[in-house]
PDB file of N, CA and C in Angstrom:
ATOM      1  N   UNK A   1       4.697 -15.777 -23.125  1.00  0.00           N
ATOM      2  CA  UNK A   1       3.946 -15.349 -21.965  1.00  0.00           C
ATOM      3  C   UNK A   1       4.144 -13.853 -21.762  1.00  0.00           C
ATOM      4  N   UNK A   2       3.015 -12.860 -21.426  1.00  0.00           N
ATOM      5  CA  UNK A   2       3.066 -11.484 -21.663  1.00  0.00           C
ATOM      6  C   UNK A   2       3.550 -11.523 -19.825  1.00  0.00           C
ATOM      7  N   UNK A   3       4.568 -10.340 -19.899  1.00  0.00           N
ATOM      8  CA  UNK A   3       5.115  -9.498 -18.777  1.00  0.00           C
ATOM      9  C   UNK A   3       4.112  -8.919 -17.611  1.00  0.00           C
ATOM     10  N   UNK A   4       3.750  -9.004 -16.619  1.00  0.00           N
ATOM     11  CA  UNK A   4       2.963  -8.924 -15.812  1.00  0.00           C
ATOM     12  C   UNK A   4       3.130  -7.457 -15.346  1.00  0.00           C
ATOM     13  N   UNK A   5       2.303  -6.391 -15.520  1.00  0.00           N
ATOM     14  CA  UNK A   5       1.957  -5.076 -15.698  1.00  0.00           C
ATOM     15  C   UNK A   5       2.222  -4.785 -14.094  1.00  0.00           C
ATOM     16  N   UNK A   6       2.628  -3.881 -13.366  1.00  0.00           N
ATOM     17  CA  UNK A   6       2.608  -3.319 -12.236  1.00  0.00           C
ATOM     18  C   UNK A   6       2.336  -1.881 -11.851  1.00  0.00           C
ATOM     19  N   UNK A   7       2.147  -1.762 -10.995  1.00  0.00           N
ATOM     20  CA  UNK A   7       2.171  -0.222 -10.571  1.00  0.00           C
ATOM     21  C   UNK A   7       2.450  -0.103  -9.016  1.00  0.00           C
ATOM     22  N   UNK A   8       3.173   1.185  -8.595  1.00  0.00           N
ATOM     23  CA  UNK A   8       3.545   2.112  -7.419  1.00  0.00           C
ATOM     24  C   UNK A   8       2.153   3.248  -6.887  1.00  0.00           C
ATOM     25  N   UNK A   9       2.422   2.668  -5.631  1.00  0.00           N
ATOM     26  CA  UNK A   9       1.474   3.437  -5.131  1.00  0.00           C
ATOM     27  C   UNK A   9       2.140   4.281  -3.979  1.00  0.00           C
ATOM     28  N   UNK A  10       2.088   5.577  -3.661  1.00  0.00           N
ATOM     29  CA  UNK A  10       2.670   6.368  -2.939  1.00  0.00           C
ATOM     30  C   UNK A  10       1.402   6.887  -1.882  1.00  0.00           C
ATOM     31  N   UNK A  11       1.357   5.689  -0.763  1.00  0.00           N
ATOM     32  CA  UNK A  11       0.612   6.702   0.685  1.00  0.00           C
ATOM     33  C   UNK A  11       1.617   7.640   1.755  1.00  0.00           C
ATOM     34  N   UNK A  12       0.134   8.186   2.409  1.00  0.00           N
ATOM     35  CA  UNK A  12       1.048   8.593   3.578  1.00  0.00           C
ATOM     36  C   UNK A  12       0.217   8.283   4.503  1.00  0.00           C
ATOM     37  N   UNK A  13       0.557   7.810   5.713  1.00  0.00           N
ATOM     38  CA  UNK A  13      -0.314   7.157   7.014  1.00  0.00           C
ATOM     39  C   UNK A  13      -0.725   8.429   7.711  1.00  0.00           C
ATOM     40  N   UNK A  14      -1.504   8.258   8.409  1.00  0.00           N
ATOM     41  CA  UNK A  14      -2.111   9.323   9.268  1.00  0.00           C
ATOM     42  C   UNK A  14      -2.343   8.551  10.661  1.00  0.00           C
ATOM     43  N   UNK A  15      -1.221   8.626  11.406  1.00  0.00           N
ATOM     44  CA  UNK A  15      -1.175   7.445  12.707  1.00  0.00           C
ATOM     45  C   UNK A  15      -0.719   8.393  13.938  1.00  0.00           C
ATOM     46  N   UNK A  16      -1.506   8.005  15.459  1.00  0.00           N
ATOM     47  CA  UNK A  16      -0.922   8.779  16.442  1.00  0.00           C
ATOM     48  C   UNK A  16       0.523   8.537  16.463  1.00  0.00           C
ATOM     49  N   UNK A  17       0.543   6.385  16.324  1.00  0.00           N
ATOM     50  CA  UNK A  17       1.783   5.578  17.081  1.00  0.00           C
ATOM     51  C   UNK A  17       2.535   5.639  15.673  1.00  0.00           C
ATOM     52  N   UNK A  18       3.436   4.672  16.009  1.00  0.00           N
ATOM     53  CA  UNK A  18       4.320   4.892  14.829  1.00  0.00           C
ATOM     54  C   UNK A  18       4.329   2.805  14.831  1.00  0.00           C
ATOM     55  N   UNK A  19       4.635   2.758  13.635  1.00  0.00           N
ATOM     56  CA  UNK A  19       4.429   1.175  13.621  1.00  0.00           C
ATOM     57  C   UNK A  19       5.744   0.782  12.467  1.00  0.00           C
ATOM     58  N   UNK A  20       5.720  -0.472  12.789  1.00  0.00           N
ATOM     59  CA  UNK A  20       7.227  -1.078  11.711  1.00  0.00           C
ATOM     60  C   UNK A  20       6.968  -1.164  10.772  1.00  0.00           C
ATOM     61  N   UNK A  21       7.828  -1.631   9.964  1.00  0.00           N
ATOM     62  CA  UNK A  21       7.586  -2.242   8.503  1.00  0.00           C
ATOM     63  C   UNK A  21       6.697  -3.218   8.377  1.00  0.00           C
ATOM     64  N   UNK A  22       7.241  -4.343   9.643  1.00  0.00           N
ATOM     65  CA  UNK A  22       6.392  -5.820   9.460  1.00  0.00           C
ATOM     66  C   UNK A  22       4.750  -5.254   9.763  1.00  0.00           C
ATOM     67  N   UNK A  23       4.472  -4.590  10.841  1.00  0.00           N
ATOM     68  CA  UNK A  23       3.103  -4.111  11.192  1.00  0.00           C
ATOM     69  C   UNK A  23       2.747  -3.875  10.252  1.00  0.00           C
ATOM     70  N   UNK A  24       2.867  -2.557   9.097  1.00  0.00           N
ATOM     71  CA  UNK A  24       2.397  -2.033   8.611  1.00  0.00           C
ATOM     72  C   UNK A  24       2.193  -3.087   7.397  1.00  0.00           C
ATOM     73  N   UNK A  25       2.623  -3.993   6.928  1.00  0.00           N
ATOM     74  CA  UNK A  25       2.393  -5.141   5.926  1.00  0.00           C
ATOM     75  C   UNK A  25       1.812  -6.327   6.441  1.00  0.00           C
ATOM     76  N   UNK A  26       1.750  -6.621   7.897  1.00  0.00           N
ATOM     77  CA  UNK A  26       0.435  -7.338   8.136  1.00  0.00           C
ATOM     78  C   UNK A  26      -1.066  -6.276   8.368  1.00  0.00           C
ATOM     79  N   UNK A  27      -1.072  -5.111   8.905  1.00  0.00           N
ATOM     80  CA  UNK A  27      -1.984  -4.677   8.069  1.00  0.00           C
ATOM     81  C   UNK A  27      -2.830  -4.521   6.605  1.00  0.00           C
ATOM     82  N   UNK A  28      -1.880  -4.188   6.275  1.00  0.00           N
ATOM     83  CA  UNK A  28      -2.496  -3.941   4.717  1.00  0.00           C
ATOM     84  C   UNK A  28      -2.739  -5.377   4.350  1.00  0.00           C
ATOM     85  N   UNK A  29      -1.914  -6.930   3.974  1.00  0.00           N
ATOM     86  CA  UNK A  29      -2.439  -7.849   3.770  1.00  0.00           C
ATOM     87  C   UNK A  29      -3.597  -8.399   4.574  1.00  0.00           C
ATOM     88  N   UNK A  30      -4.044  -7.478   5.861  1.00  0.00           N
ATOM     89  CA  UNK A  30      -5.150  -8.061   6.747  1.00  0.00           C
ATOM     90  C   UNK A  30      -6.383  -7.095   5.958  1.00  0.00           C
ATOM     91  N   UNK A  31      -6.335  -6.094   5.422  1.00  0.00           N
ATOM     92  CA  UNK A  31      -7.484  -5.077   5.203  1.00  0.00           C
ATOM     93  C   UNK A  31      -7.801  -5.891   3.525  1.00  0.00           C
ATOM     94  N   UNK A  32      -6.877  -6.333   2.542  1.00  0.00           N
ATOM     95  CA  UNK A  32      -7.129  -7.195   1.450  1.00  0.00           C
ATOM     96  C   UNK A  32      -7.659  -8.403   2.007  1.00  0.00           C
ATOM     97  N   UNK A  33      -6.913  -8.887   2.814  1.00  0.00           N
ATOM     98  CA  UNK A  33      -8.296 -10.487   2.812  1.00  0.00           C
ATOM     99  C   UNK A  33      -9.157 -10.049   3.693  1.00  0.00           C
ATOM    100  N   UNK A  34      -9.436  -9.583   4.499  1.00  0.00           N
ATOM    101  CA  UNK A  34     -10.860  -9.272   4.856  1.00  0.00           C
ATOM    102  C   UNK A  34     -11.926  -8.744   3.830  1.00  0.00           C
ATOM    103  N   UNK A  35     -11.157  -8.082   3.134  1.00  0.00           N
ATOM    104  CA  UNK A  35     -12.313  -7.690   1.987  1.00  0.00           C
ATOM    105  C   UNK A  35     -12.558  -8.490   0.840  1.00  0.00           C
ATOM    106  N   UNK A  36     -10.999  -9.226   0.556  1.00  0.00           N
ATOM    107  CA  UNK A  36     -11.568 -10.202  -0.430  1.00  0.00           C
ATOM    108  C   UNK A  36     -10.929 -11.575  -0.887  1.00  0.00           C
ATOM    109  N   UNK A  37     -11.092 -11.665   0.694  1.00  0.00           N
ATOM    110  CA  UNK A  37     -10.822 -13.142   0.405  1.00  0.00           C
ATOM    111  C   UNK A  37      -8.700 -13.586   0.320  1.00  0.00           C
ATOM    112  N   UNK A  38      -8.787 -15.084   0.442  1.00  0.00           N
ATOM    113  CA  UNK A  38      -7.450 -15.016  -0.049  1.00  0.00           C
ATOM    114  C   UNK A  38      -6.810 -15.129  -1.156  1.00  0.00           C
ATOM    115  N   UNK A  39      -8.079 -15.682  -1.668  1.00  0.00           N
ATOM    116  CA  UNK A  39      -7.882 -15.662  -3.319  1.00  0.00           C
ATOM    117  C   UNK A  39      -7.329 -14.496  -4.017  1.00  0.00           C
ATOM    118  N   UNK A  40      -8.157 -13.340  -3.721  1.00  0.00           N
ATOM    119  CA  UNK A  40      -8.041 -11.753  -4.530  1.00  0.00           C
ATOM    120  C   UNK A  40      -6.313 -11.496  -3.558  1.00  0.00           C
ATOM    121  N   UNK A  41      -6.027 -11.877  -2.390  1.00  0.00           N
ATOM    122  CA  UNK A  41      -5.024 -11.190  -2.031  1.00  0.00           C
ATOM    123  C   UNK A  41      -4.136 -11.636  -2.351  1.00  0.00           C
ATOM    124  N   UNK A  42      -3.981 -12.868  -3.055  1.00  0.00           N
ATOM    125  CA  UNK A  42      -3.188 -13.626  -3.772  1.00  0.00           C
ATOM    126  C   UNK A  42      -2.684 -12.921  -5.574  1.00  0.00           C
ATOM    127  N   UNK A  43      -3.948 -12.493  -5.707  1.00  0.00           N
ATOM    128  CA  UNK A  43      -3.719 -11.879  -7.014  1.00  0.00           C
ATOM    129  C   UNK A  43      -3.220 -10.329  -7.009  1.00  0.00           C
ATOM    130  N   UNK A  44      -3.190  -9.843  -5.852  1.00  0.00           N
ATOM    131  CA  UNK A  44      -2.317  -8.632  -5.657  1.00  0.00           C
ATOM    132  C   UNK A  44      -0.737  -8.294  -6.533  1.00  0.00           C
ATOM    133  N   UNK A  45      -0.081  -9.799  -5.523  1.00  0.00           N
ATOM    134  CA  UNK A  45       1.098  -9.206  -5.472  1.00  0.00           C
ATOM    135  C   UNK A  45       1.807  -8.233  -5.052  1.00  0.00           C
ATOM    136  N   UNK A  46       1.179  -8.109  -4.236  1.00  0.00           N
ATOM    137  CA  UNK A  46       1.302  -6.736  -2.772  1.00  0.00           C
ATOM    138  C   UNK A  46       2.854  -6.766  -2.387  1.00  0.00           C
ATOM    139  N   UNK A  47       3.711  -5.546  -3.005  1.00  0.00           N
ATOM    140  CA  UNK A  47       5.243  -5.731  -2.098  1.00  0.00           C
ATOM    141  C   UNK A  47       5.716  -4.473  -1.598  1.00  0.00           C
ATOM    142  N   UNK A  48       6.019  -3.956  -0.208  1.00  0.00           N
ATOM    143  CA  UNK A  48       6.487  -3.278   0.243  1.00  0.00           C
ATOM    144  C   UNK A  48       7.612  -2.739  -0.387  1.00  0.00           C
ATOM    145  N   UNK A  49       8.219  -2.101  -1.233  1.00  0.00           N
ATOM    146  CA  UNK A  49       8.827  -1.144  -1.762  1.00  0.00           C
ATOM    147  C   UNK A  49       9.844  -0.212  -0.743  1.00  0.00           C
ATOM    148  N   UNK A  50       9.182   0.746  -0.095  1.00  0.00           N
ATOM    149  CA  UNK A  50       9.968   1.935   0.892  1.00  0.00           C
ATOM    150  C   UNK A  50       9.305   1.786   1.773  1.00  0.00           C
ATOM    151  N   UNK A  51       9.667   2.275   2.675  1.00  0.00           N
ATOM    152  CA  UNK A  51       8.507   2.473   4.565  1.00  0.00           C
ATOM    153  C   UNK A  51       9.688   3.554   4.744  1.00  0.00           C
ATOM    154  N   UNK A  52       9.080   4.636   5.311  1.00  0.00           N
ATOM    155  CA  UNK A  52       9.709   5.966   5.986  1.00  0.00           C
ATOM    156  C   UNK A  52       8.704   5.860   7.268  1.00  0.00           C
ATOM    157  N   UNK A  53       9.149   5.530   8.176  1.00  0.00           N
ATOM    158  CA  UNK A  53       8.498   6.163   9.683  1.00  0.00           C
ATOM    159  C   UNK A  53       8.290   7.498  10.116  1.00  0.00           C
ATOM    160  N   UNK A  54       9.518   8.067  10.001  1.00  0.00           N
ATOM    161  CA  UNK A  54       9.751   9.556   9.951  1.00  0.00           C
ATOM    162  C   UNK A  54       8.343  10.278   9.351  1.00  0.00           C
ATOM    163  N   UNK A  55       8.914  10.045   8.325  1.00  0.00           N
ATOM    164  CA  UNK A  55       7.611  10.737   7.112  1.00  0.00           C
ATOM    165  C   UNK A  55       6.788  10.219   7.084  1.00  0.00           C
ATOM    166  N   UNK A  56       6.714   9.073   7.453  1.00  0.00           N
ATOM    167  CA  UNK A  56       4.831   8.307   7.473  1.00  0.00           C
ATOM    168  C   UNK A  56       4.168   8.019   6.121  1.00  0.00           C
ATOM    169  N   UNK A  57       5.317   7.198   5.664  1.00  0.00           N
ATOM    170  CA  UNK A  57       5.361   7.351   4.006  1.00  0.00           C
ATOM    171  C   UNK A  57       5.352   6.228   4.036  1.00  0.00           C
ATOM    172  N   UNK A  58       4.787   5.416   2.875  1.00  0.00           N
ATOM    173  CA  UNK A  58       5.283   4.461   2.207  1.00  0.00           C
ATOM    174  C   UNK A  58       5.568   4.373   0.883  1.00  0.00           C
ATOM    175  N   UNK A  59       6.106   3.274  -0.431  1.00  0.00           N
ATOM    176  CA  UNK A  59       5.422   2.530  -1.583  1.00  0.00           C
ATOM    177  C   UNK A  59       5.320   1.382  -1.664  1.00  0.00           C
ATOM    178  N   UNK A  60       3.778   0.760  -2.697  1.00  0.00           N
ATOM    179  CA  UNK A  60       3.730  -0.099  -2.552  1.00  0.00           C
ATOM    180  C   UNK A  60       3.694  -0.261  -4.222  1.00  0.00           C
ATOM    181  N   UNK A  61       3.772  -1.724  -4.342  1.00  0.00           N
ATOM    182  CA  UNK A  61       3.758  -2.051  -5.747  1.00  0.00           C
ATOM    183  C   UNK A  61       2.681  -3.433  -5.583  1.00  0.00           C
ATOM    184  N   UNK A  62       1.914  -2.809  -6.627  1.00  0.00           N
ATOM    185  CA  UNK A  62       0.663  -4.306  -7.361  1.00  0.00           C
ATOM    186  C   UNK A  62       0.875  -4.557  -8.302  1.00  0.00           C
ATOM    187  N   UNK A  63      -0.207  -5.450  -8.787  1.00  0.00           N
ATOM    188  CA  UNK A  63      -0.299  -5.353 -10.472  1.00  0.00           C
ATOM    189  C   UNK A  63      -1.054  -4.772 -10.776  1.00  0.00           C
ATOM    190  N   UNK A  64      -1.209  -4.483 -12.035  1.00  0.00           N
ATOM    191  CA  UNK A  64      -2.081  -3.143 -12.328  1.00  0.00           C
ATOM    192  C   UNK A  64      -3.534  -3.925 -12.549  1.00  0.00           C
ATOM    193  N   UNK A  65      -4.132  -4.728 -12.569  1.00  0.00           N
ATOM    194  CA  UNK A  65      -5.543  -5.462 -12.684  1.00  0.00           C
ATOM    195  C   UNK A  65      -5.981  -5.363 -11.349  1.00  0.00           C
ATOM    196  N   UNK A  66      -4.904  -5.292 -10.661  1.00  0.00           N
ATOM    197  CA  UNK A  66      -5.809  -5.082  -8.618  1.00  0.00           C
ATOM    198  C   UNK A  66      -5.612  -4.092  -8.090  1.00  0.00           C
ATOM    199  N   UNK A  67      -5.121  -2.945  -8.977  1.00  0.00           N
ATOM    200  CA  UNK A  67      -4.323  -1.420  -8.266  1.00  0.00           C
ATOM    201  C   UNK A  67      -6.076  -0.558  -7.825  1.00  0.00           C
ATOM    202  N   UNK A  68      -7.034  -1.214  -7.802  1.00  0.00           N
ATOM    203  CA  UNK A  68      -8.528  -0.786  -7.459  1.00  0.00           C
ATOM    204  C   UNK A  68      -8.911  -1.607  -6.090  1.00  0.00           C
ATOM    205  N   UNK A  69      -8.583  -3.069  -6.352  1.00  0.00           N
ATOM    206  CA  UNK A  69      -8.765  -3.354  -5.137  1.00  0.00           C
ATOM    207  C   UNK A  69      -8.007  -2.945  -3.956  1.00  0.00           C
ATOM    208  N   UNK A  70      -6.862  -2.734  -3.951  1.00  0.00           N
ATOM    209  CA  UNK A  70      -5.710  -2.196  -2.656  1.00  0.00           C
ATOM    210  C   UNK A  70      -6.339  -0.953  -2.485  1.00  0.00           C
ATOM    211  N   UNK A  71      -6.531  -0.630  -3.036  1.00  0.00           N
ATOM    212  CA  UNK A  71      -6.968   0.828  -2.940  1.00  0.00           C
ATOM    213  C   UNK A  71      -8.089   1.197  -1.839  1.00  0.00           C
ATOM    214  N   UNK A  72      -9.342   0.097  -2.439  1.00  0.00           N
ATOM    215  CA  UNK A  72     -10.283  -0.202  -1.326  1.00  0.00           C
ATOM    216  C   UNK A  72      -9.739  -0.722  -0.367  1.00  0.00           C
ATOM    217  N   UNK A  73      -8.918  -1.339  -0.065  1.00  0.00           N
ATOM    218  CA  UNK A  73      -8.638  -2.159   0.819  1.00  0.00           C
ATOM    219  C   UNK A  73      -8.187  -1.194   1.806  1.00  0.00           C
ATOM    220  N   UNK A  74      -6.951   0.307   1.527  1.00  0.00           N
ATOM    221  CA  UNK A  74      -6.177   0.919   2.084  1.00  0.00           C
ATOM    222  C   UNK A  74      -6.964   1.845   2.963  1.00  0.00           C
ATOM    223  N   UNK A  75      -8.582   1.926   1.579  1.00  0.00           N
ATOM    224  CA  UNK A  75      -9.291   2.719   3.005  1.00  0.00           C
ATOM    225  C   UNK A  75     -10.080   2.405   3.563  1.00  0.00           C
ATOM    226  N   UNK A  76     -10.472   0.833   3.217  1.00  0.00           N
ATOM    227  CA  UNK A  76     -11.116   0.568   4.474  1.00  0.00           C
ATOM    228  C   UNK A  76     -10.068   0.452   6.111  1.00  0.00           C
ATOM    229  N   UNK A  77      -8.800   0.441   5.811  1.00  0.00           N
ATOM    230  CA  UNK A  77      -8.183   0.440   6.938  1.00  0.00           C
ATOM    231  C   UNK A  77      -8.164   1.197   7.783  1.00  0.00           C
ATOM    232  N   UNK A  78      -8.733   0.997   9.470  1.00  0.00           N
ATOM    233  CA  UNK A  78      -9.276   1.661  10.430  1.00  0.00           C
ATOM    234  C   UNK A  78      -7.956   1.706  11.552  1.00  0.00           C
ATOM    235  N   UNK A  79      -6.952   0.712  11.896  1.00  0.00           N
ATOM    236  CA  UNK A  79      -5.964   0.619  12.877  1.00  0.00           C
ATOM    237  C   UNK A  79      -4.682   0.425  12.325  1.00  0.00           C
ATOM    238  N   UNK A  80      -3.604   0.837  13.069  1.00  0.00           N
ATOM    239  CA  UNK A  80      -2.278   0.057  12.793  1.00  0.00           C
ATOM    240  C   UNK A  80      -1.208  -0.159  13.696  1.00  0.00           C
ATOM    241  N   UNK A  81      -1.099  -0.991  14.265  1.00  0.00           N
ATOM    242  CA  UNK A  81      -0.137  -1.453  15.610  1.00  0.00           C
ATOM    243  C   UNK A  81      -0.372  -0.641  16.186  1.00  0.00           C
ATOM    244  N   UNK A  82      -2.609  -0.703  16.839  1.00  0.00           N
ATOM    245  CA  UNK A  82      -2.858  -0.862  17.704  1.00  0.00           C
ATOM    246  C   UNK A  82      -3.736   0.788  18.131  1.00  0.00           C
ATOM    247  N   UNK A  83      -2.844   1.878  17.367  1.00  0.00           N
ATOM    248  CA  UNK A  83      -3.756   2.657  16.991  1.00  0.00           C
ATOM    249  C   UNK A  83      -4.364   3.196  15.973  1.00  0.00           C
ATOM    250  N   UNK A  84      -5.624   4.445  16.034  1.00  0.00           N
ATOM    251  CA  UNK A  84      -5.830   4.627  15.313  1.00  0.00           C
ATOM    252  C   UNK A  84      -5.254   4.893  14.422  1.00  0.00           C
ATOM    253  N   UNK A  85      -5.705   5.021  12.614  1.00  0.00           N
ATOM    254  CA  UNK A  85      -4.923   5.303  11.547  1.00  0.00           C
ATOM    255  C   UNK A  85      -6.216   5.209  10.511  1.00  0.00           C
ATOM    256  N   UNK A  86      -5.317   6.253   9.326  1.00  0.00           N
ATOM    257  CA  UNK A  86      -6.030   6.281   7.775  1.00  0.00           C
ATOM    258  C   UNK A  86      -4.497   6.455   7.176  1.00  0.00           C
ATOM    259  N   UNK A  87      -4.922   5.254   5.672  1.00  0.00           N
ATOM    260  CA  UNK A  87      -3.718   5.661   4.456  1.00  0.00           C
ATOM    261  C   UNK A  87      -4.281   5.850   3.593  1.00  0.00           C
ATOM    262  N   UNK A  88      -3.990   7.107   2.860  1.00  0.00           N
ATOM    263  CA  UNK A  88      -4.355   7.730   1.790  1.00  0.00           C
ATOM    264  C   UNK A  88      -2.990   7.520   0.445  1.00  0.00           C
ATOM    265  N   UNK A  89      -3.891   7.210  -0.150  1.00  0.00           N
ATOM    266  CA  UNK A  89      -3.428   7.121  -1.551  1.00  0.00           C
ATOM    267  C   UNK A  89      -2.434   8.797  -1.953  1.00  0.00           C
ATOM    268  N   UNK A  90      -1.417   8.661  -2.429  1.00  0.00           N
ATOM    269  CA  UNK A  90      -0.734  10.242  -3.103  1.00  0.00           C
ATOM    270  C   UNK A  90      -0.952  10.286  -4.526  1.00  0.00           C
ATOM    271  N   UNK A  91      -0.667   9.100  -4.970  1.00  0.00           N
ATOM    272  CA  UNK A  91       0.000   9.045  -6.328  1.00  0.00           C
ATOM    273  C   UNK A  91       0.155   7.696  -6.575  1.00  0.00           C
ATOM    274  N   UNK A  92      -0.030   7.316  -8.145  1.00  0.00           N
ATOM    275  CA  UNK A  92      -0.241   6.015  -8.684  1.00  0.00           C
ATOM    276  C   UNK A  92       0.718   6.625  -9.900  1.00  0.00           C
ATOM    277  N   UNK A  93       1.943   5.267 -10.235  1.00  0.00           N
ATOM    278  CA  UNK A  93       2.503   5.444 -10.883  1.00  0.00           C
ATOM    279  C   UNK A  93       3.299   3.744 -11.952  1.00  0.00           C
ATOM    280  N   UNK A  94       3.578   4.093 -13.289  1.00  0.00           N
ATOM    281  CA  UNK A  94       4.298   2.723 -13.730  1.00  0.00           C
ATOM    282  C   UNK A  94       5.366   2.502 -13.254  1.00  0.00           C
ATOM    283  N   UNK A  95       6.193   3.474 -12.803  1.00  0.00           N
ATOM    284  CA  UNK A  95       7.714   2.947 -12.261  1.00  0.00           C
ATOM    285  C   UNK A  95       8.076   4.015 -11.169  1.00  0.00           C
ATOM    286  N   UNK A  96       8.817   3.668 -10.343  1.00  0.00           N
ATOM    287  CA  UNK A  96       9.582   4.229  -8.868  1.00  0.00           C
ATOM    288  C   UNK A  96       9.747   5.714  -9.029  1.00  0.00           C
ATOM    289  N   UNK A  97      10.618   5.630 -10.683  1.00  0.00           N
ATOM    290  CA  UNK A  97      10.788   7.060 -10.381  1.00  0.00           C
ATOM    291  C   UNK A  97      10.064   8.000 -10.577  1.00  0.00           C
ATOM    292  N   UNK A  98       9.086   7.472 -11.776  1.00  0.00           N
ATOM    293  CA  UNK A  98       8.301   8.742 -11.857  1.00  0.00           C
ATOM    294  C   UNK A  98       7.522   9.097 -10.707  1.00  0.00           C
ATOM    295  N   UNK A  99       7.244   7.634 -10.147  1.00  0.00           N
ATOM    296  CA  UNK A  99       6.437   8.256  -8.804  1.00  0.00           C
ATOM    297  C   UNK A  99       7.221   9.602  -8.094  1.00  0.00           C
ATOM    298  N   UNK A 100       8.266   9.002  -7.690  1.00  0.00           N
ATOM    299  CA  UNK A 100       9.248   9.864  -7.179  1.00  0.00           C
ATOM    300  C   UNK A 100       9.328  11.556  -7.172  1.00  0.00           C
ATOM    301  N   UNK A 101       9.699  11.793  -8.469  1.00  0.00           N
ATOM    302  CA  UNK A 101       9.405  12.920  -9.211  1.00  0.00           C
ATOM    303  C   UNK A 101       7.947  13.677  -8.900  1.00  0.00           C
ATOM    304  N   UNK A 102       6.791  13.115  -9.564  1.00  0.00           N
ATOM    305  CA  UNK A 102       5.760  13.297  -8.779  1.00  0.00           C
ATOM    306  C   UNK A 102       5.680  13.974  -7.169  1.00  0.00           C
ATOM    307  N   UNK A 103       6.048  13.673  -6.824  1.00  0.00           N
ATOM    308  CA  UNK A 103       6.414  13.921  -5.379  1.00  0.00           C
ATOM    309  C   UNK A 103       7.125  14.866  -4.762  1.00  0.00           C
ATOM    310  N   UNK A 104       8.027  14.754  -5.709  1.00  0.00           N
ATOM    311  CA  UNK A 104       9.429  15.329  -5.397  1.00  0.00           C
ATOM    312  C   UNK A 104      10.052  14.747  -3.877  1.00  0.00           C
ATOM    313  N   UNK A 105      10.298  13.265  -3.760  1.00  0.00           N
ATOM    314  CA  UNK A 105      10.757  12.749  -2.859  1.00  0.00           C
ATOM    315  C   UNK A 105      12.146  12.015  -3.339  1.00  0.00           C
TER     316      UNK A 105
END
């Protein structure tokens, strides 16, 4: 059985409020099944990685066959615990650190 491919995704939120970890991951799993279903959000594999509040940072990790759909998904996202918000994509990466590096975080 072949190894299931992943990738890191490095946003940064653009939020008045500031929201938790749990918020911010029933968001994002709410902006994937609204768009596609529970089926497709099933095939994610969507996992919270880092959350920085401070910095308004996150990573997330998919698999790399749905790293297009999250993507849509991240911008169709309009709210997040309650206010407005946009997450923008930084950087797409195969592993933590290079994201990292990338970054320089």
């Amino acid at each position: 059985m072949k190894r299931a491919k992943r990738r890191y995704l490095a946003l940064q939120i653009d939020s008045d409020g500031a929201a938790s970890r749990k918020e911010f991951m029933y968001a994002v799993w709410d902006a994937v099944v609204k768009l596609y279903g529970e089926y497709g959000a099933s095939l994610t594999g969507l996992t919270l990685i880092d959350y920085d509040v401070e910095r308004k940072t996150a990573i997330l990790r998919t698999s790399l066959v749905t790293v297009n759909m999250v993507r849509a998904s991240l911008a169709s996202m309009r709210s997040l615990a309650g206010a407005e918000a946009a997450v923008h994509v930084l950087a797409v990466s195969g592993t933590i650190k290079a994201l990292r590096k990338k970054l320089n975080w």
